[in-house]
Protein backbone atom coordinates (compact mmCIF):
# COMPACT_ATOMS: atom_id res chain seq x y z
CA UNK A 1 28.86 56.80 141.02
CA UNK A 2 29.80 56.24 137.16
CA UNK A 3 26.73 58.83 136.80
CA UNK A 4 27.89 61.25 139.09
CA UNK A 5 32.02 61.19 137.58
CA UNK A 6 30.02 61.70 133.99
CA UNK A 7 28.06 64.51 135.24
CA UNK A 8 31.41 66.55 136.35
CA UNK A 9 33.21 65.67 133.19
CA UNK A 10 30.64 67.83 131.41
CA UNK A 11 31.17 70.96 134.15
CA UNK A 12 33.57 72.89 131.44
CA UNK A 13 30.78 72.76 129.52
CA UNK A 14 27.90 74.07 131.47
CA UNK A 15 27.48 76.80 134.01
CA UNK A 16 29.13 76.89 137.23
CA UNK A 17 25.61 75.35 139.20
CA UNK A 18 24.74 72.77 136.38
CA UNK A 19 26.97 69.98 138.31
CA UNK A 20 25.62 70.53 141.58
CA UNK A 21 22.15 70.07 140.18
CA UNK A 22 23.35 66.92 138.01
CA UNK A 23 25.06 65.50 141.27
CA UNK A 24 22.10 65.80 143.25
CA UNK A 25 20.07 64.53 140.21
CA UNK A 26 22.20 61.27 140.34
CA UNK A 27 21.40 61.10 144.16
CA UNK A 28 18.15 61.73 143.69
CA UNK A 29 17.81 58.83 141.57
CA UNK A 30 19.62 56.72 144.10
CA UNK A 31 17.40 57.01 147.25
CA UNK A 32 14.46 58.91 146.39
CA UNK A 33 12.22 55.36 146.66
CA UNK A 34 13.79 55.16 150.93
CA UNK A 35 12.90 58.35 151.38
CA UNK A 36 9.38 58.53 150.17
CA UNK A 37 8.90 54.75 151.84
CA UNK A 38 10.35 56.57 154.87
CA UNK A 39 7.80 59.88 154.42
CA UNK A 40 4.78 58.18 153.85
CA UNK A 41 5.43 55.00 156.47
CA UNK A 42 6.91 56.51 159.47
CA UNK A 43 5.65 60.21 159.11
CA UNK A 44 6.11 63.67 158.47
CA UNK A 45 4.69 64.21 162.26
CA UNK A 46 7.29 61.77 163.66
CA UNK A 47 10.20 64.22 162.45
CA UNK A 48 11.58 67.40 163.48
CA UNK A 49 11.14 70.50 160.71
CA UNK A 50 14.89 70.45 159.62
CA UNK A 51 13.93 66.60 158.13
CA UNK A 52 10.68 68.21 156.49
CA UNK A 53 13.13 70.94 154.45
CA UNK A 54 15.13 68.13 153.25
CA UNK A 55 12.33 66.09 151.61
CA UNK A 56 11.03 69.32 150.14
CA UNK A 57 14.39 69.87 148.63
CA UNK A 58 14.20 66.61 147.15
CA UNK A 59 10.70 66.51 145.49
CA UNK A 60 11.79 69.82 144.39
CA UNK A 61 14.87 67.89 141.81
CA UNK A 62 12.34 65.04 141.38
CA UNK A 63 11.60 67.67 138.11
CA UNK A 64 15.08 67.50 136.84
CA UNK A 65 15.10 64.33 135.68
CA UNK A 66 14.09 63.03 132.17
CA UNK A 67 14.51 62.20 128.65
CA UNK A 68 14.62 65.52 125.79
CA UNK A 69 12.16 66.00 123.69
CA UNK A 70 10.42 68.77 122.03
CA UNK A 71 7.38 70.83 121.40
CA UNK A 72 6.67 74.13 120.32
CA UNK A 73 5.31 76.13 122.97
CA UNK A 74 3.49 75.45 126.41
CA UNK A 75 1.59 77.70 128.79
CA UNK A 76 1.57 76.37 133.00
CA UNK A 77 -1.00 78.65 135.26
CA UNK A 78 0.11 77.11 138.73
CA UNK A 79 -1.57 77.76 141.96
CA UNK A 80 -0.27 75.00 143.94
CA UNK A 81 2.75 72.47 143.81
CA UNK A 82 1.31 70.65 140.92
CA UNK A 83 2.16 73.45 138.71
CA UNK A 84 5.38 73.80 139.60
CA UNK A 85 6.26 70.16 139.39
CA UNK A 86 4.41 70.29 135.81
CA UNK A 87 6.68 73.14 134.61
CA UNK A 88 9.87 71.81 135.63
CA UNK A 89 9.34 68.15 134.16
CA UNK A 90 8.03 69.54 131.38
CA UNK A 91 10.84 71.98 131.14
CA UNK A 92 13.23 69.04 131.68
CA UNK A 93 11.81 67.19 128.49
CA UNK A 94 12.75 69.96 126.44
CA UNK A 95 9.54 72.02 126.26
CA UNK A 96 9.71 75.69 126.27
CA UNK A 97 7.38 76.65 129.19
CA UNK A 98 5.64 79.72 130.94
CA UNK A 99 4.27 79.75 134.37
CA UNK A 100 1.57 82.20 135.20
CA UNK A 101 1.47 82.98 139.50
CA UNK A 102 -1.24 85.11 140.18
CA UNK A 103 0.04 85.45 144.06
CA UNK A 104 3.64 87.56 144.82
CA UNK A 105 5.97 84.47 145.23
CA UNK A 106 5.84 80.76 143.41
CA UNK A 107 5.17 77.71 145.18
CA UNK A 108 1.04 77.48 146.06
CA UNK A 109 -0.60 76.79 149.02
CA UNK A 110 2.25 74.41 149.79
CA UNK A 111 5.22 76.16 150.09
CA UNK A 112 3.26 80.01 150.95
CA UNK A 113 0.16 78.89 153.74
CA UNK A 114 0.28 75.38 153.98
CA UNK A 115 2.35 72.47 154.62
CA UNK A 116 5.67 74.81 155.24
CA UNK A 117 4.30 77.35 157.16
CA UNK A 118 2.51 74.98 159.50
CA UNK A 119 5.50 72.78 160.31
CA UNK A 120 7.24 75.59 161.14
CA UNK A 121 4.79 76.60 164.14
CA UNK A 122 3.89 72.79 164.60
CA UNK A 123 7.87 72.52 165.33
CA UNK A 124 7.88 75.54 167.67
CA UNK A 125 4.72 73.96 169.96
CA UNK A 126 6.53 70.63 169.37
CA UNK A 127 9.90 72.14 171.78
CA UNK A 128 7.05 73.49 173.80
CA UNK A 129 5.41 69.49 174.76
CA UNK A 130 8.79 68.31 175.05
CA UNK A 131 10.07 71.12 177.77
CA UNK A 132 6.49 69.93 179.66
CA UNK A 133 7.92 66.41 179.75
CA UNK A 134 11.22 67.17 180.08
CA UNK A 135 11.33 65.97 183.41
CA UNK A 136 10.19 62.63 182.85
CA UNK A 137 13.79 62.30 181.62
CA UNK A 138 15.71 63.59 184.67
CA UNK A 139 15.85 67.15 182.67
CA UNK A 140 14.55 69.99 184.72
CA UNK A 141 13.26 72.70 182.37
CA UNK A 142 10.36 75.40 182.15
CA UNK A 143 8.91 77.46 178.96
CA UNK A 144 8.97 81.02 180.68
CA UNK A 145 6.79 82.18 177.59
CA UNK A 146 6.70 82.70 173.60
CA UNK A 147 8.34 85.59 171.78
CA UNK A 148 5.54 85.76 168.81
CA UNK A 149 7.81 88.39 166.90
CA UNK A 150 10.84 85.68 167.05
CA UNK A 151 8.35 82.51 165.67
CA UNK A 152 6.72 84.84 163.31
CA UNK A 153 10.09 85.79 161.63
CA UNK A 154 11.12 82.11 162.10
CA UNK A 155 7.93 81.39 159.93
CA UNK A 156 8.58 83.55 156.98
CA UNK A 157 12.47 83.01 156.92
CA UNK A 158 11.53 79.32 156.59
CA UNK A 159 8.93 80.17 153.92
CA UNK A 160 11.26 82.76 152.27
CA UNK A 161 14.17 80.32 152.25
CA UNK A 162 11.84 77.48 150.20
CA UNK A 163 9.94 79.79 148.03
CA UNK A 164 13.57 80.81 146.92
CA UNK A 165 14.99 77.74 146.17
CA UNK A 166 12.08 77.13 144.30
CA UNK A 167 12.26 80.51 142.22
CA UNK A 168 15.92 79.78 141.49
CA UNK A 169 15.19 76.24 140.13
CA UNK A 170 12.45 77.70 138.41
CA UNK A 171 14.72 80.32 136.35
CA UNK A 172 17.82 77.97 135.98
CA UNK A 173 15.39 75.38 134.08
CA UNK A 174 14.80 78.11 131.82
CA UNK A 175 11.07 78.57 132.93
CA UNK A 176 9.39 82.18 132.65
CA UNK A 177 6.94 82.93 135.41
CA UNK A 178 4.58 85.98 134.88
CA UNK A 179 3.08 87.45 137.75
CA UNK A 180 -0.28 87.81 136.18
CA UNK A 181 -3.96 87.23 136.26
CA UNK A 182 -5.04 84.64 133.35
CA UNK A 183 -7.75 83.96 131.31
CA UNK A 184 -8.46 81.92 128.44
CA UNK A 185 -11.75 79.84 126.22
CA UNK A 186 -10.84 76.49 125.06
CA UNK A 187 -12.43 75.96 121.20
CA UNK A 188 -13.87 72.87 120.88
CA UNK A 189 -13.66 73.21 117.21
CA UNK A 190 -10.10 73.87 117.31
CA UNK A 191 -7.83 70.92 115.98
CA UNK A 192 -5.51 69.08 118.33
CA UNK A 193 -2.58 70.43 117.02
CA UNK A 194 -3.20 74.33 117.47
CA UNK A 195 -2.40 77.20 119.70
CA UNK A 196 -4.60 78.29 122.56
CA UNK A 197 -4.14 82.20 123.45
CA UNK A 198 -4.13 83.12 127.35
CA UNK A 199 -4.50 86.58 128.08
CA UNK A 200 -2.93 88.10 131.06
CA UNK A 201 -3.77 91.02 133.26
CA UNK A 202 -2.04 92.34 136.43
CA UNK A 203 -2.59 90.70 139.48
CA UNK A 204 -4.83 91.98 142.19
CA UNK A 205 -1.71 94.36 143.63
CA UNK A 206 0.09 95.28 140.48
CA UNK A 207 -0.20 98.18 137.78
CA UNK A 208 1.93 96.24 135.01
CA UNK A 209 2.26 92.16 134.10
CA UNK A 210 5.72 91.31 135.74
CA UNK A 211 8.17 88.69 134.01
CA UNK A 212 10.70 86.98 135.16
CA UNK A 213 13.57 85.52 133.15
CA UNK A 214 15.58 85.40 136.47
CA UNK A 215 14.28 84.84 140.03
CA UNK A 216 13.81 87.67 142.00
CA UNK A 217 14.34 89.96 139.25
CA UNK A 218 11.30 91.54 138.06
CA UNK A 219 10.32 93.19 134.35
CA UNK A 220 7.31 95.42 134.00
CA UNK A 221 5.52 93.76 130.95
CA UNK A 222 2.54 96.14 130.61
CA UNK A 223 -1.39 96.15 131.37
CA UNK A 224 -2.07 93.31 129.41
CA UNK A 225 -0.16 90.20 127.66
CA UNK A 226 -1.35 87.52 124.93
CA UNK A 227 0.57 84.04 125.46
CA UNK A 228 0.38 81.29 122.85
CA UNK A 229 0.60 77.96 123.40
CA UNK A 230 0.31 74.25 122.29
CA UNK A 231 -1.15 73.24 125.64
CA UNK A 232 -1.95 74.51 128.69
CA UNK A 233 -2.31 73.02 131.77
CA UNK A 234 -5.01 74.16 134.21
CA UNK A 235 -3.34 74.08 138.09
CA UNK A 236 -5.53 76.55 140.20
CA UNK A 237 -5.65 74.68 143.48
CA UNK A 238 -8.39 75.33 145.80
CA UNK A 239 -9.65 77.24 148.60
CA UNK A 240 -10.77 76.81 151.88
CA UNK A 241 -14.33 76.38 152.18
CA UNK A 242 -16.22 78.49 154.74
CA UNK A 243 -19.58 77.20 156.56
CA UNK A 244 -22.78 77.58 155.11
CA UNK A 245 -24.03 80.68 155.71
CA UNK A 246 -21.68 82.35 157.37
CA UNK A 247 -18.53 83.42 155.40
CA UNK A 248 -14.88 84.11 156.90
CA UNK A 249 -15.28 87.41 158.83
CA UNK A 250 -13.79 88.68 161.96
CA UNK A 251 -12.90 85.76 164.50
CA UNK A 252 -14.20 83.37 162.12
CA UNK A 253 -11.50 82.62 160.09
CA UNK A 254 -9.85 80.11 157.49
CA UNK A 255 -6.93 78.44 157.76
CA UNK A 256 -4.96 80.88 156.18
CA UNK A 257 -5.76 83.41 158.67
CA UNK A 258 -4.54 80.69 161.09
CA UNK A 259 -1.31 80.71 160.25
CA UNK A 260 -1.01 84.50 160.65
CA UNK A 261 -2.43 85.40 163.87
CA UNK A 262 0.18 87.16 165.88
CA UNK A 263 -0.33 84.90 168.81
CA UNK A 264 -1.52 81.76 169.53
CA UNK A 265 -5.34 82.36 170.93
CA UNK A 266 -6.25 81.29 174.71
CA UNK A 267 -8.74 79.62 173.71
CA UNK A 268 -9.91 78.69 170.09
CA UNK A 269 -13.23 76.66 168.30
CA UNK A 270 -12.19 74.37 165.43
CA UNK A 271 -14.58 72.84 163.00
CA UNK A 272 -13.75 70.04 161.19
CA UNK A 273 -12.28 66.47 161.79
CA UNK A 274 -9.81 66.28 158.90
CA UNK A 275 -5.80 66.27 159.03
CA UNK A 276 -5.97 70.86 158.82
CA UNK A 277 -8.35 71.12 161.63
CA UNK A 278 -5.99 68.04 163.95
CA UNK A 279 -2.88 70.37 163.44
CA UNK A 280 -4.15 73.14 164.56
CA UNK A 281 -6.01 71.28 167.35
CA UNK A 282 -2.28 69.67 168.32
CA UNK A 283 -0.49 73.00 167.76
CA UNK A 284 -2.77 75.16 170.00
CA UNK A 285 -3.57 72.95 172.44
CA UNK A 286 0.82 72.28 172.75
CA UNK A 287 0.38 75.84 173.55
CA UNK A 288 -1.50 76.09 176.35
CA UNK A 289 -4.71 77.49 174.27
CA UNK A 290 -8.01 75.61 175.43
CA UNK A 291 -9.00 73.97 172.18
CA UNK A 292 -12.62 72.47 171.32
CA UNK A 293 -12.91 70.31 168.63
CA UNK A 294 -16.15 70.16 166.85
CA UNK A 295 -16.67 66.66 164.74
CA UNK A 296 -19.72 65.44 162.43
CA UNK A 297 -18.99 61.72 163.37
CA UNK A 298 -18.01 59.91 166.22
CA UNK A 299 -14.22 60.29 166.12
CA UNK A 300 -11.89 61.95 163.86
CA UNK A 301 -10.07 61.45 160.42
CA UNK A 302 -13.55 59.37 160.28
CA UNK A 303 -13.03 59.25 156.30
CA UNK A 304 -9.66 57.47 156.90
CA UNK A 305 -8.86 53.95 158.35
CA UNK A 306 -10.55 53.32 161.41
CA UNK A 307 -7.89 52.43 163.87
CA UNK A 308 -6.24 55.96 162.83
CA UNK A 309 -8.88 57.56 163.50
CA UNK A 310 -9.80 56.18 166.67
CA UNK A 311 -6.06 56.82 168.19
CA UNK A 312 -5.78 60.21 167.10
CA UNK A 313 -9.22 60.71 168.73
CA UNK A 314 -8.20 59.35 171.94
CA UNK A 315 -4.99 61.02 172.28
CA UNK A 316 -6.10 64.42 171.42
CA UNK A 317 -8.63 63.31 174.73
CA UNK A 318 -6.17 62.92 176.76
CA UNK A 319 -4.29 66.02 176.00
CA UNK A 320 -6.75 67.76 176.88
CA UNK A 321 -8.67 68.67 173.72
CA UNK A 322 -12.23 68.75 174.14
CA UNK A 323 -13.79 66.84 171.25
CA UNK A 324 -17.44 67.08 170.49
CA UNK A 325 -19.06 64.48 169.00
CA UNK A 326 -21.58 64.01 166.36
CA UNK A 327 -22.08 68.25 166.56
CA UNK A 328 -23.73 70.01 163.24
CA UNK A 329 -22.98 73.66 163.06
CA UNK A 330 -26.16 75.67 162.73
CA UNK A 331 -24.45 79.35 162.81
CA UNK A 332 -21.61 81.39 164.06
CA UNK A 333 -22.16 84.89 165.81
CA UNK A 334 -18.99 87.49 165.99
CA UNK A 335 -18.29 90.65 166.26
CA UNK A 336 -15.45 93.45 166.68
CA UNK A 337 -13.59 91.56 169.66
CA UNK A 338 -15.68 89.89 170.84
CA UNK A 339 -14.28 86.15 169.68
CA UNK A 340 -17.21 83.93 168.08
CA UNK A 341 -19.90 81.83 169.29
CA UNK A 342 -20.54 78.83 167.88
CA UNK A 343 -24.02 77.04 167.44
CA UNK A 344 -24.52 73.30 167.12
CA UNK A 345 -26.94 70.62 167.84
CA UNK A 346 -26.10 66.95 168.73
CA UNK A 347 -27.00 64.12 167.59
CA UNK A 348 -29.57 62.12 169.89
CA UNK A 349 -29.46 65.09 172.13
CA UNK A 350 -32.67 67.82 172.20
CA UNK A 351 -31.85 71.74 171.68
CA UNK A 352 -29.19 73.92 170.92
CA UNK A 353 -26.29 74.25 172.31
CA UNK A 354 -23.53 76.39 171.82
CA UNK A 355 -19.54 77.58 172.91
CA UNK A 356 -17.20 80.35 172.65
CA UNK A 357 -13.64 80.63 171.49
CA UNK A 358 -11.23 83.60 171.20
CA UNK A 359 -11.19 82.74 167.09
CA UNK A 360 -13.48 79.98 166.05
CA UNK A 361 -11.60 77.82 163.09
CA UNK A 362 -13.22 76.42 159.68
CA UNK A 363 -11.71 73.96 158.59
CA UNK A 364 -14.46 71.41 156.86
CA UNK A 365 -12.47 70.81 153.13
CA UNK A 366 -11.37 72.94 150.06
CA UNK A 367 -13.02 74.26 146.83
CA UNK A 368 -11.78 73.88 143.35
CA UNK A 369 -10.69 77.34 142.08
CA UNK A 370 -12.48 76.77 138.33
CA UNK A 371 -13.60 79.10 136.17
CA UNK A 372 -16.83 78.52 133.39
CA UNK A 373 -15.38 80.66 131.00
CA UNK A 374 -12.23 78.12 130.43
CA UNK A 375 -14.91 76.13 128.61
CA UNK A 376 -14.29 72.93 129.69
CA UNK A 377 -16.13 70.29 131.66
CA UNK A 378 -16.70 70.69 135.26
CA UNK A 379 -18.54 68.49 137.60
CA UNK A 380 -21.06 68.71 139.64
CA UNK A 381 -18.61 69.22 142.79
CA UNK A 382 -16.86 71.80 141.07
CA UNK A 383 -13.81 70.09 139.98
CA UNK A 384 -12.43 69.84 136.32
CA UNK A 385 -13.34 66.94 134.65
CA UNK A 386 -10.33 64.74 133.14
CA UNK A 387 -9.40 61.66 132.12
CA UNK A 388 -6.92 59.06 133.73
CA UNK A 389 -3.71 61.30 132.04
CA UNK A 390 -5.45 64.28 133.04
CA UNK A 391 -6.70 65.75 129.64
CA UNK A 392 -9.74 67.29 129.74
CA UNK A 393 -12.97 67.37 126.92
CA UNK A 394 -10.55 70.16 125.15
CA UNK A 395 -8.07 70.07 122.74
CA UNK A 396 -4.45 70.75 124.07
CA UNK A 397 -6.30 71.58 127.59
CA UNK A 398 -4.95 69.71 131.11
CA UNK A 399 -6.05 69.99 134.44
CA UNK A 400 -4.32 68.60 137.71
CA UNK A 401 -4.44 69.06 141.76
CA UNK A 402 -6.52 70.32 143.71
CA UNK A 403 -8.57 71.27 140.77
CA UNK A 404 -9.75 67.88 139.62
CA UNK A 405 -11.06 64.71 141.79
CA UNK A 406 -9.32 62.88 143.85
CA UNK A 407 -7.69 63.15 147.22
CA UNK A 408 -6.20 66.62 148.58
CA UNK A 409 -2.62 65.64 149.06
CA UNK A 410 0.63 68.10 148.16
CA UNK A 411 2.75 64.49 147.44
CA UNK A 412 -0.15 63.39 145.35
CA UNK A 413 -0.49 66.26 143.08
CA UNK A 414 3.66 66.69 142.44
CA UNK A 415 2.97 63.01 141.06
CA UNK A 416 -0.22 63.75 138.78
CA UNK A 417 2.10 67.30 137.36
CA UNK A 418 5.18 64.52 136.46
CA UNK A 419 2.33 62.50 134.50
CA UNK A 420 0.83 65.01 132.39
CA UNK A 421 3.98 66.72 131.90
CA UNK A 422 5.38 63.59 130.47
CA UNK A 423 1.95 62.29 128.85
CA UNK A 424 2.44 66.06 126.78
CA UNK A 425 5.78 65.64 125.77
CA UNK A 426 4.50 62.53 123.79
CA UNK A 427 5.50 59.93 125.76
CA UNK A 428 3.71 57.36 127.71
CA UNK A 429 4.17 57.43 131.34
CA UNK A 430 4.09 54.32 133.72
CA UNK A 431 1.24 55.10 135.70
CA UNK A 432 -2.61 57.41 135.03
CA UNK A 433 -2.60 61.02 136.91
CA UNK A 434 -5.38 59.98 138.90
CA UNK A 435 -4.50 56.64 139.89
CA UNK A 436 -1.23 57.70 141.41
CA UNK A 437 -1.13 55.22 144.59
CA UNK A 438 -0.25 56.43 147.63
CA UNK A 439 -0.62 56.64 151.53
CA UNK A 440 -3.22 59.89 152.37
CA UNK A 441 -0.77 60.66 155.41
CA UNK A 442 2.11 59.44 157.49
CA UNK A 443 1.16 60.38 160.98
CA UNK A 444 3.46 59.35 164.10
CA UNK A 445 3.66 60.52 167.91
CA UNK A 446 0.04 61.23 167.32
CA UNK A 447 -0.36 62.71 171.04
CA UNK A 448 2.15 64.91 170.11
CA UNK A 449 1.99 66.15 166.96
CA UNK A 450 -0.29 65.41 163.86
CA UNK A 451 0.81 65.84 160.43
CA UNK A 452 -0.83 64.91 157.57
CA UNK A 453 0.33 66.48 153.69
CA UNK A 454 -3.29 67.72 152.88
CA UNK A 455 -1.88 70.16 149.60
CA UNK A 456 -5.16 72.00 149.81
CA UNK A 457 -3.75 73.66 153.11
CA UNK A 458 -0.64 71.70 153.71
């Protein structure tokens, strides 16, 4: 409280929204560990949406918080919610910082096609599985249908409304984001203590580099832009990996594409046991779609803790998802309309065998978005190779997320970008990047709902 009365003694001083941001600071520091004990013990799934929005808003502060210190110039190319969580600790220590976003808004996977987007439609199905049981309370009700327009706008006001916040919090820490393509060569010659140059190009959709000193608020910068900078932190995310062979065309799509259908599919094909693949299974099937579920092992989340796994598998059973064990995909067919066929084998079993789905759905992991040319390190999965603080073999060069080892989680990652952020700004933080501890998931009311904060989609 002393904190708080301090923070509104300075409001003469500073503009009009710096109190509300150093009141919610103060609170911030107050319950943050009850709600992430409450997040990653009881579950995102066990929750309605409007409780999801309130824990983003608060990882979104967990950036305004910190000691000042300086350096001369830093460079952030973000992709996912690592990079902004980077920027704005780093930007909170006193560093002067520049975010690069290749896509139109900020935020990543996360906030755009992932973990938002997908609670908002997992909320929507959610009503839907309650109505069906509603008269197991003494409550007669009926779902006469779904107005797609209506949950598609729901869906991108939800999406607009975070990725807004975010772009405001962005500008009022002082942080310029460039809409921009980037490239750069680490020298391994180079001396610890000098500048790297990143040169931008428009994105994919743009003429002219666009800056922005003030969210929403555009500037035309040019064809091309040279940024210097002490460090630079690598933060490209990844991508959804498509099956062997046969790449994301027609009704074979990612998840991505998932999200945006403009209805829910009658029946749908899902490949893949892993916490993106069980949402959509849960938020389909909710639906009414007829949902097949096509697994390598013998029940799902099969890389998690066994007694998870073996409920979720279960309950999805008794829902009426129809899980396929121990199934190897050998190909997909599609075509203009005609939905997609998939092909698999079994395990134990002789022959091919093989079954249809309105859109057939890939989800089997993620790809690191890396790049050769950055001249670092890279392993022989792809990923960025980095040390426990996340420096890599370079000079002045970092790499976190998605983009480096470790598991695929959005609460993860925000950790690993308040690390580095505070490993650059020459202090020592209290725990390694990649040995940030904790829980893969939080998942509750499992034959209801699954939720699980995979960053890679979610």
């Amino acid at each position: 409280m002393n904190k708080m009365l301090g923070y509104l003694k300075d409001y003469k001083r500073e503009s009009v929204l710096a109190p509300l941001f150093k009141m919610l600071e103060a609170t911030f520091d107050l319950f943050v560990p009850l709600v992430m004990a409450d997040i990653v013990n009881i579950g995102i799934a066990a929750h309605g949406f409007h409780y999801i929005l309130v824990r983003c808003g608060i990882l979104l502060l967990l950036a305004m918080i910190g000691l000042a210190c300086s350096l001369t110039a830093q460079y952030f190319s973000a992709k996912a919610a690592v990079g902004y969580s980077t920027a704005l600790r780093a930007a909170e220590l006193g560093m002067k910082v520049a975010l690069v976003e290749r896509d139109a808004t900020v935020g990543g996977t996360c906030l755009n096609r992932g973990c938002i987007p997908s609670k908002a439609l997992i909320t929507a199905t959610h009503t839907i599985d309650t109505v069906h049981r509603a008269a197991e309370l003494g409550v007669n009700a009926s779902v006469n249908g779904i107005d797609f327009g209506t949950l598609r706008d729901y869906r991108l006001r939800v999406v607009k409304t975070m990725v807004g916040g975010l772009a405001g919090l962005l500008a009022h820490r002082g942080i310029t984001v460039f809409r921009a393509n980037a490239a750069f060569h680490a020298d391994e010659t180079a001396p610890a203590t000098s500048n790297h140059i990143v040169h931008l190009v428009p994105s994919p959709d743009q003429s002219d580099i666009l800056t922005y000193h003030k969210a929403d608020v555009p500037e035309p910068s040019g064809p091309t832009m040279d940024l210097t900078a002490t460090n630079i932190v690598i933060a490209t995310g990844a991508k959804p990996r498509p099956l062997p062979g046969n790449p994301f065309a027609g009704a074979l799509i990612d998840s991505t594409q998932a999200l945006e259908v403009n209805e829910f599919p009658s029946s749908a094909v899902i490949i893949g046991a892993g916490a993106i693949a069980l949402e959509f299974a849960s938020m389909w099937n909710a639906a009414g779609s007829k949902v097949t579920l096509l697994i390598r092992k013998d029940r799902v989340l099969s890389a998690w803790d066994r007694r998870a796994g073996t409920t979720l598998t279960r309950e999805l059973k008794r829902h009426g998802v129809n899980i396929i064990t121990r199934a190897s995909v050998t190909h997909v067919d599609t075509g203009a309309n005609l939905g997609a066929t998939v092909h698999y084998t079994r395990e134990g079993q002789d022959g091919e065998q093989s079954v249809w789905g309105e859109i057939a759905l890939v989800a089997i992991g993620r790809d690191p978005i890396t790049d050769p040319a950055w001249g670092v390190t890279i392993d022989d999965h792809g990923h960025v190779a980095t040390d426990a603080y996340g420096r890599t073999d370079k000079p002045g060069v970092w790499a976190v997320g998605d983009v480096t080892a470790g598991h695929a989680l959005a609460h993860r990652a925000f950790e690993q970008g308040i690390v580095i952020a505070e490993t650059i700004a020459g202090g020592r933080s209290h725990r390694a990047a990649n040995r940030v501890l904790l829980p893969r998931s939080g998942v509750g009311r499992a034959h209801r709902r699954t939720g699980a904060g995979e960053r890679g989609s979610h």
